[in-house]
Protein backbone atom coordinates (compact mmCIF):
# COMPACT_ATOMS: atom_id res chain seq x y z
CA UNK A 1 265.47 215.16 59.69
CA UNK A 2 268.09 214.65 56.88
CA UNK A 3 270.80 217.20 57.14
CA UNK A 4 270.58 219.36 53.40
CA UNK A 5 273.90 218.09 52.39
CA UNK A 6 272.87 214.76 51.77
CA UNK A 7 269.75 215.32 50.21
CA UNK A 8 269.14 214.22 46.17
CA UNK A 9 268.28 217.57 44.41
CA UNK A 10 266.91 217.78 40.96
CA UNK A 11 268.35 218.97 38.02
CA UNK A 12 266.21 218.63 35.06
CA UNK A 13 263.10 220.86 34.82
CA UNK A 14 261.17 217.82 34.70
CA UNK A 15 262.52 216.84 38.04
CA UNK A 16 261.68 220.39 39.44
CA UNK A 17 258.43 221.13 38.39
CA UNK A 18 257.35 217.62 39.80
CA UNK A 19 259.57 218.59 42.87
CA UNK A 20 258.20 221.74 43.17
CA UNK A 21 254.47 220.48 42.78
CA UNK A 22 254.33 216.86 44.69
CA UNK A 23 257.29 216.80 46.86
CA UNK A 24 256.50 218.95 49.48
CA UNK A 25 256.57 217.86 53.11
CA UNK A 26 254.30 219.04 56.01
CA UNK A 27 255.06 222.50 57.67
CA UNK A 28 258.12 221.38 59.93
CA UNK A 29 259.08 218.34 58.30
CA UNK A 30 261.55 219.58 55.34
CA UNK A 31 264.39 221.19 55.51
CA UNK A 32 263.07 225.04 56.01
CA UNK A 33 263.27 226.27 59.22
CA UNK A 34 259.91 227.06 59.28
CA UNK A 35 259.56 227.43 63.07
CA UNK A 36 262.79 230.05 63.63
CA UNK A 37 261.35 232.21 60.45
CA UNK A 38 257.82 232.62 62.57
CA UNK A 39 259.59 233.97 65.21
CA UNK A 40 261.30 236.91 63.40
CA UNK A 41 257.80 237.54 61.14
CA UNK A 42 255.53 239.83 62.46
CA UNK A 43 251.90 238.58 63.71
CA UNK A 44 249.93 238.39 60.51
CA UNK A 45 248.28 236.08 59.25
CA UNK A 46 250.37 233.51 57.38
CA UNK A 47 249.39 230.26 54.79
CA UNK A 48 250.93 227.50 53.99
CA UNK A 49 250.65 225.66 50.52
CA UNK A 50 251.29 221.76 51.05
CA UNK A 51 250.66 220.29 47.51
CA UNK A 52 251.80 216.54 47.84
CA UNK A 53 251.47 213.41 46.16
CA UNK A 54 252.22 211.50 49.35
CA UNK A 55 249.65 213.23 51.22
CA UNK A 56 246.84 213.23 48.26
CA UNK A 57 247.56 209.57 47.79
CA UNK A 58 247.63 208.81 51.98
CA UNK A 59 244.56 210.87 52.57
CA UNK A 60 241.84 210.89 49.48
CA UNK A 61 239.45 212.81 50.94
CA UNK A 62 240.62 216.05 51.66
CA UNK A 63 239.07 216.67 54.95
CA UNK A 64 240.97 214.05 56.24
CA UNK A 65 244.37 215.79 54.17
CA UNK A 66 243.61 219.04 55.87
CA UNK A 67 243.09 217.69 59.83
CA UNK A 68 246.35 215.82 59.03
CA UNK A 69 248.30 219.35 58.35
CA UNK A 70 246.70 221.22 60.46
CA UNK A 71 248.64 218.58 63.41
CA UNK A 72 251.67 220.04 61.89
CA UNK A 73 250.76 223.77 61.31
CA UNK A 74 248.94 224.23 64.67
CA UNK A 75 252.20 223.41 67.08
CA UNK A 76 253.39 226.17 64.90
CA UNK A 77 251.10 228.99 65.68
């Protein structure tokens, strides 16, 4: 994983939104620490929203999307 310091951030609103909508990585892959928050939240029931161009273009049909992050968000649980 790329330490935060060195990542490219946007700056124009343009940038963001896109960012914000399409450049999202799989729970555990960016730079959030998803796995350390779990363990301080209590057991509820939790959701994750992936939206990704990456992943829409890699896996059309979104059955095949879904079984792909659910690899990621199940060695979370």
């Amino acid at each position: 994983m790329a330490s935060p310091l060195f990542v490219q951030l946007p700056t124009k609103f343009e940038e963001l939104l896109d960012e914000a909508i399409n450049g999202r990585s799989c729970p555990g892959e960016g730079a959030l620490p998803i796995a350390e928050l779990l363990q301080v939240v209590p057991d509820v029931p939790i959701s994750f929203e992936v939206r990704s161009r990456a992943l829409r273009d890699g896996f059309t049909d979104a059955t095949e999307r879904a079984k792909h992050l659910w690899k990621f968000a199940s060695v979370l649980a």
